[in-house]
Protein backbone atom coordinates (compact mmCIF):
# COMPACT_ATOMS: atom_id res chain seq x y z
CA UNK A 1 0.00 0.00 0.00
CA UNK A 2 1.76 3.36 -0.97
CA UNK A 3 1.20 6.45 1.32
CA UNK A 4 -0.77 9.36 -0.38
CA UNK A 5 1.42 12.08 -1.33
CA UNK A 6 1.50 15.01 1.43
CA UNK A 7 -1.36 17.76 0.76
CA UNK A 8 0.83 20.82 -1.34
CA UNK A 9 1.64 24.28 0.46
CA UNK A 10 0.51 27.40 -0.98
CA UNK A 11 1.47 30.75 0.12
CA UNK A 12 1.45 34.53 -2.01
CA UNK A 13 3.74 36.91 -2.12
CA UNK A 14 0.63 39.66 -1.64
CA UNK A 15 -2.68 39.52 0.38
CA UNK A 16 -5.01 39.12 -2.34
CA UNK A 17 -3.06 37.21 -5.36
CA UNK A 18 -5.38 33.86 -5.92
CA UNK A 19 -3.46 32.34 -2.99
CA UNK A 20 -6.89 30.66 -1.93
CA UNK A 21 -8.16 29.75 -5.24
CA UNK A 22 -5.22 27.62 -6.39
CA UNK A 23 -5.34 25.93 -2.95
CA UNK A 24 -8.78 25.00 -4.01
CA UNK A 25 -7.71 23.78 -7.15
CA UNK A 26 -5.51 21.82 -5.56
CA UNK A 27 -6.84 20.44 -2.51
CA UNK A 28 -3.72 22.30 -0.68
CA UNK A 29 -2.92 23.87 2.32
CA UNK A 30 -3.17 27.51 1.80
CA UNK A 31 -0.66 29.50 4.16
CA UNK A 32 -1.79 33.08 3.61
CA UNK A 33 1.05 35.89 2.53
CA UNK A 34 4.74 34.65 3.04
CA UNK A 35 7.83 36.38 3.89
CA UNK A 36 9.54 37.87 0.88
CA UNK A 37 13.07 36.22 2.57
CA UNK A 38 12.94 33.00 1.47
CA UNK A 39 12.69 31.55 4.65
CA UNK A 40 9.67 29.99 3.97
CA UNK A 41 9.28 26.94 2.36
CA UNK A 42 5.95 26.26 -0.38
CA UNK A 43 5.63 24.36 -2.87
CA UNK A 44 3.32 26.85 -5.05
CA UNK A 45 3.82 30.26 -5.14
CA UNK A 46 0.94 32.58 -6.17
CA UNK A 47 1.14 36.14 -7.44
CA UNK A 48 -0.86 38.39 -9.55
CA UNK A 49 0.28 39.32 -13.58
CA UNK A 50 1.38 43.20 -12.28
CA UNK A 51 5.52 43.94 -12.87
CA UNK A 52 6.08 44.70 -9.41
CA UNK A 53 4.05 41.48 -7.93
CA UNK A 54 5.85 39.37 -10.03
CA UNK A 55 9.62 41.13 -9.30
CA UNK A 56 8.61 40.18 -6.18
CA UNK A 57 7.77 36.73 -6.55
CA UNK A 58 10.87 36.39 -8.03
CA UNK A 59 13.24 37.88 -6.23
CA UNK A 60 11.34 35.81 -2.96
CA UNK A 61 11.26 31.80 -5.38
CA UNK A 62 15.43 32.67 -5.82
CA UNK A 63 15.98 33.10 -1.86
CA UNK A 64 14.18 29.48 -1.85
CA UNK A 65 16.45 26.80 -0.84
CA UNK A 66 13.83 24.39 -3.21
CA UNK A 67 12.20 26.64 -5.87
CA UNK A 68 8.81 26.92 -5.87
CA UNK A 69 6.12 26.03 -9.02
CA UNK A 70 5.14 29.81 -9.91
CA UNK A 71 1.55 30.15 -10.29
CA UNK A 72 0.86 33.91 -11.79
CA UNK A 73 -2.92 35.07 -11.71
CA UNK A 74 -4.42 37.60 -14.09
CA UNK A 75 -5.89 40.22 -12.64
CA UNK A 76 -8.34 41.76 -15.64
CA UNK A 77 -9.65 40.43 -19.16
CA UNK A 78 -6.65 42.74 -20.66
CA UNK A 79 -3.80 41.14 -22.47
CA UNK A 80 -1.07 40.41 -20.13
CA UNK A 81 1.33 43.31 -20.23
CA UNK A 82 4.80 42.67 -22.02
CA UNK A 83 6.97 43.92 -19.00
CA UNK A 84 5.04 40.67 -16.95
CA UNK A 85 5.67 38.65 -19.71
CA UNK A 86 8.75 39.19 -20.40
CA UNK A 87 9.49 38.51 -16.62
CA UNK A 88 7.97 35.47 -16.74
CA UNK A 89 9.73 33.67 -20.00
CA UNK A 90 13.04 34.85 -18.22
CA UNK A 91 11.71 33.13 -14.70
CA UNK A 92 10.84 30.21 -15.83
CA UNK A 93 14.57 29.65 -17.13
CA UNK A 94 16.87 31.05 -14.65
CA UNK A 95 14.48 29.85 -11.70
CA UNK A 96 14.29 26.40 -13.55
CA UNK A 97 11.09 25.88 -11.90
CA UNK A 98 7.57 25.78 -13.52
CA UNK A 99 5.79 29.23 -13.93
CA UNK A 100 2.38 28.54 -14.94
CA UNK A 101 -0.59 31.14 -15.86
CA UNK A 102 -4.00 30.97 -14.32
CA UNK A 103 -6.04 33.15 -16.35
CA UNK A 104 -9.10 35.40 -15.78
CA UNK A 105 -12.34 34.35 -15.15
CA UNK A 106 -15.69 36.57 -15.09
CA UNK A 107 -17.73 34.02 -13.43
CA UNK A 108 -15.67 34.49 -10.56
CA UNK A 109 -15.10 38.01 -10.27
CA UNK A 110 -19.27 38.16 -9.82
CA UNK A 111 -19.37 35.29 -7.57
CA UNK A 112 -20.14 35.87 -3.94
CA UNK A 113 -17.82 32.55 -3.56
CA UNK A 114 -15.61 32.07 -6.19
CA UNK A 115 -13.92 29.31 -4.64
CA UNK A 116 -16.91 26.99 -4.97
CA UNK A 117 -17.64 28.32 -8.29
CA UNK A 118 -14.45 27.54 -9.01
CA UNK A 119 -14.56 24.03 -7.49
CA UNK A 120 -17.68 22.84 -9.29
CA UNK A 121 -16.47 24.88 -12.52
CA UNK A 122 -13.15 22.39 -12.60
CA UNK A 123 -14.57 19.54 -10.43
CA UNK A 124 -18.18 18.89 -12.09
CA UNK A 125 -18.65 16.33 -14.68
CA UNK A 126 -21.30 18.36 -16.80
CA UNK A 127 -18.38 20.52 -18.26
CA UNK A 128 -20.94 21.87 -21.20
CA UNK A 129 -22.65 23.79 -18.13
CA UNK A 130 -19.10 25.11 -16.49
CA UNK A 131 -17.71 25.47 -20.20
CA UNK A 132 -15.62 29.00 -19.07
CA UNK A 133 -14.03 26.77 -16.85
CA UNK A 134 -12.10 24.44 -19.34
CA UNK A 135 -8.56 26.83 -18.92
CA UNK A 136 -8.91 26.61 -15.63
CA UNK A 137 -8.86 22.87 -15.64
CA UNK A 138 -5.91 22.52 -18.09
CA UNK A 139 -3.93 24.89 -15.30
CA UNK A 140 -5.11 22.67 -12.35
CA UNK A 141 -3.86 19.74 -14.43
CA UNK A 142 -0.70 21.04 -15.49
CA UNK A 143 0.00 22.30 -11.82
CA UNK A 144 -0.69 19.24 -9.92
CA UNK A 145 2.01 17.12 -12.25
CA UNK A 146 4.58 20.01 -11.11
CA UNK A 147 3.30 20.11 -8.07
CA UNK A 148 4.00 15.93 -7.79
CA UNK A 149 7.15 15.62 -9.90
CA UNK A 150 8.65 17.98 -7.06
CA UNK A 151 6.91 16.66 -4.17
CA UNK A 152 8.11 13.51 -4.75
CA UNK A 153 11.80 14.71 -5.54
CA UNK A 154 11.84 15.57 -1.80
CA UNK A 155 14.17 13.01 0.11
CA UNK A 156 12.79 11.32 2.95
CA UNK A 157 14.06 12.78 6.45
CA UNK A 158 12.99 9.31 8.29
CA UNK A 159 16.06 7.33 9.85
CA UNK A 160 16.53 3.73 9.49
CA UNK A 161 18.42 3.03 12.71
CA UNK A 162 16.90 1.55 15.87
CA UNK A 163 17.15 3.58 19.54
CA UNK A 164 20.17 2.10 21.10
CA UNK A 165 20.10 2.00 25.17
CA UNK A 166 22.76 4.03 26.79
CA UNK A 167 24.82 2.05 29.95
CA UNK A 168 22.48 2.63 32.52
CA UNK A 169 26.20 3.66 35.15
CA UNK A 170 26.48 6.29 32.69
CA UNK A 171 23.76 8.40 33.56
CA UNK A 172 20.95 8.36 36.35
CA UNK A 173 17.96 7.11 34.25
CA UNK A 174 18.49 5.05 31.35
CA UNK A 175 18.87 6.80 28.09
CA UNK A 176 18.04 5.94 24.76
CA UNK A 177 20.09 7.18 21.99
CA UNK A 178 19.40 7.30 18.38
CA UNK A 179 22.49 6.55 16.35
C-alpha cells in the first residue's frame, strides 16, 4: 500500500493574489502571505500578472532553498502586459522551476464565492454547463504534475536506525540514543 502524497503548500507573495483559489484547485494547504526572505518553504507560489508582484515573486522563489512552481494570476480580461511577460519567460529559465498562468475568469469576479464556483467549474462532470471553466482545468492539471514531480523529488528525512540503550552507570535514568 503506498502512502498518499502530502497535501501541497501554498502561500502569495501579496494579500489578495489567488493564494486561496489555487489551494482549491488543488486540494492544498493555503498558508496566507509569506515572507519575501525565502525563509519559507511552499511548494506553489501565487502572485498576480502586475511587474512589481511578479519582481517580487521572483526575487522571494530565488531566496528558496527548493524553488517553488510559480503560479501567476491575471488580474483583468486585458492582455497580459509585455513587462510581466517578459518577466515570466526569463523566470521560468533562470528559476528552472515551472511558472504557470491561471487566467481570468468573469464568473468568478461576480461570484459571492468564487472558490466553490471555481470548485464545481473544474470539479463537475457536466463541463458543457461550467464550459468557461475548461482553462482553468488545463492549469489545475498542469499544476498538480509540477506540483508531484517535485513533491516527490523531496528526500525522505525518516532514519533507518533503531534507539540504542545508553549504559544505565552512565547516567541516572536510562537513556536511549538514536544513532
Amino acid at each position: 500500500m503506498s502512502a498518499r502524497p502530502r497535501r501541497p503548500v501554498i502561500g502569495g507573495i501579496a494579500g489578495g493574489v489567488g493564494t486561496t483559489t489555487v489551494a482549491h484547485l488543488l486540494d492544498g494547504i493555503d498558508v496566507g502571505v509569506i515572507e519575501a526572505n525565502g525563509t519559507q518553504a511552499v511548494d506553489v507560489l501565487v502572485t498576480r500578472a502586475t511587474a512589481v508582484a511578479v519582481s517580487w515573486a521572483i526575487a522571494t522563489a530565488q531566496q528558496m532553498p527548493t524553488r517553488p512552481v510559480l503560479v501567476v494570476v491575471a488580474d483583468s480580461e486585458a492582455r497580459w502586459p509585455s513587462v510581466v511577460q517578459r518577466r515570466l519567460k526569463m523566470a521560468a529559465t533562470n528559476l528552472d522551476t515551472p511558472v504557470l498562468r491561471l487566467g481570468w475568469f468573469s464568473p468568478l469576479a461576480a461570484s459571492d464565492n468564487p472558490w466553490d464556483l471555481l470548485s464545481t467549474g473544474v470539479f463537475d462532470a457536466d463541463r458543457k454547463t461550467h464550459r468557461w471553466a475548461e482553462p482553468a482545468r488545463k492549469v489545475r492539471e498542469e499544476l498538480a504534475q509540477a506540483v508531484r514531480t517535485a513533491i516527490d523529488r523531496e528526500t525522505p528525512t525518516t532514519t533507518t536506525s533503531e534507539p540504542e540503550p545508553i549504559d544505565e552507570d552512565e547516567h541516572e535514568r536510562p537513556v536511549l540514543r538514536v544513532t
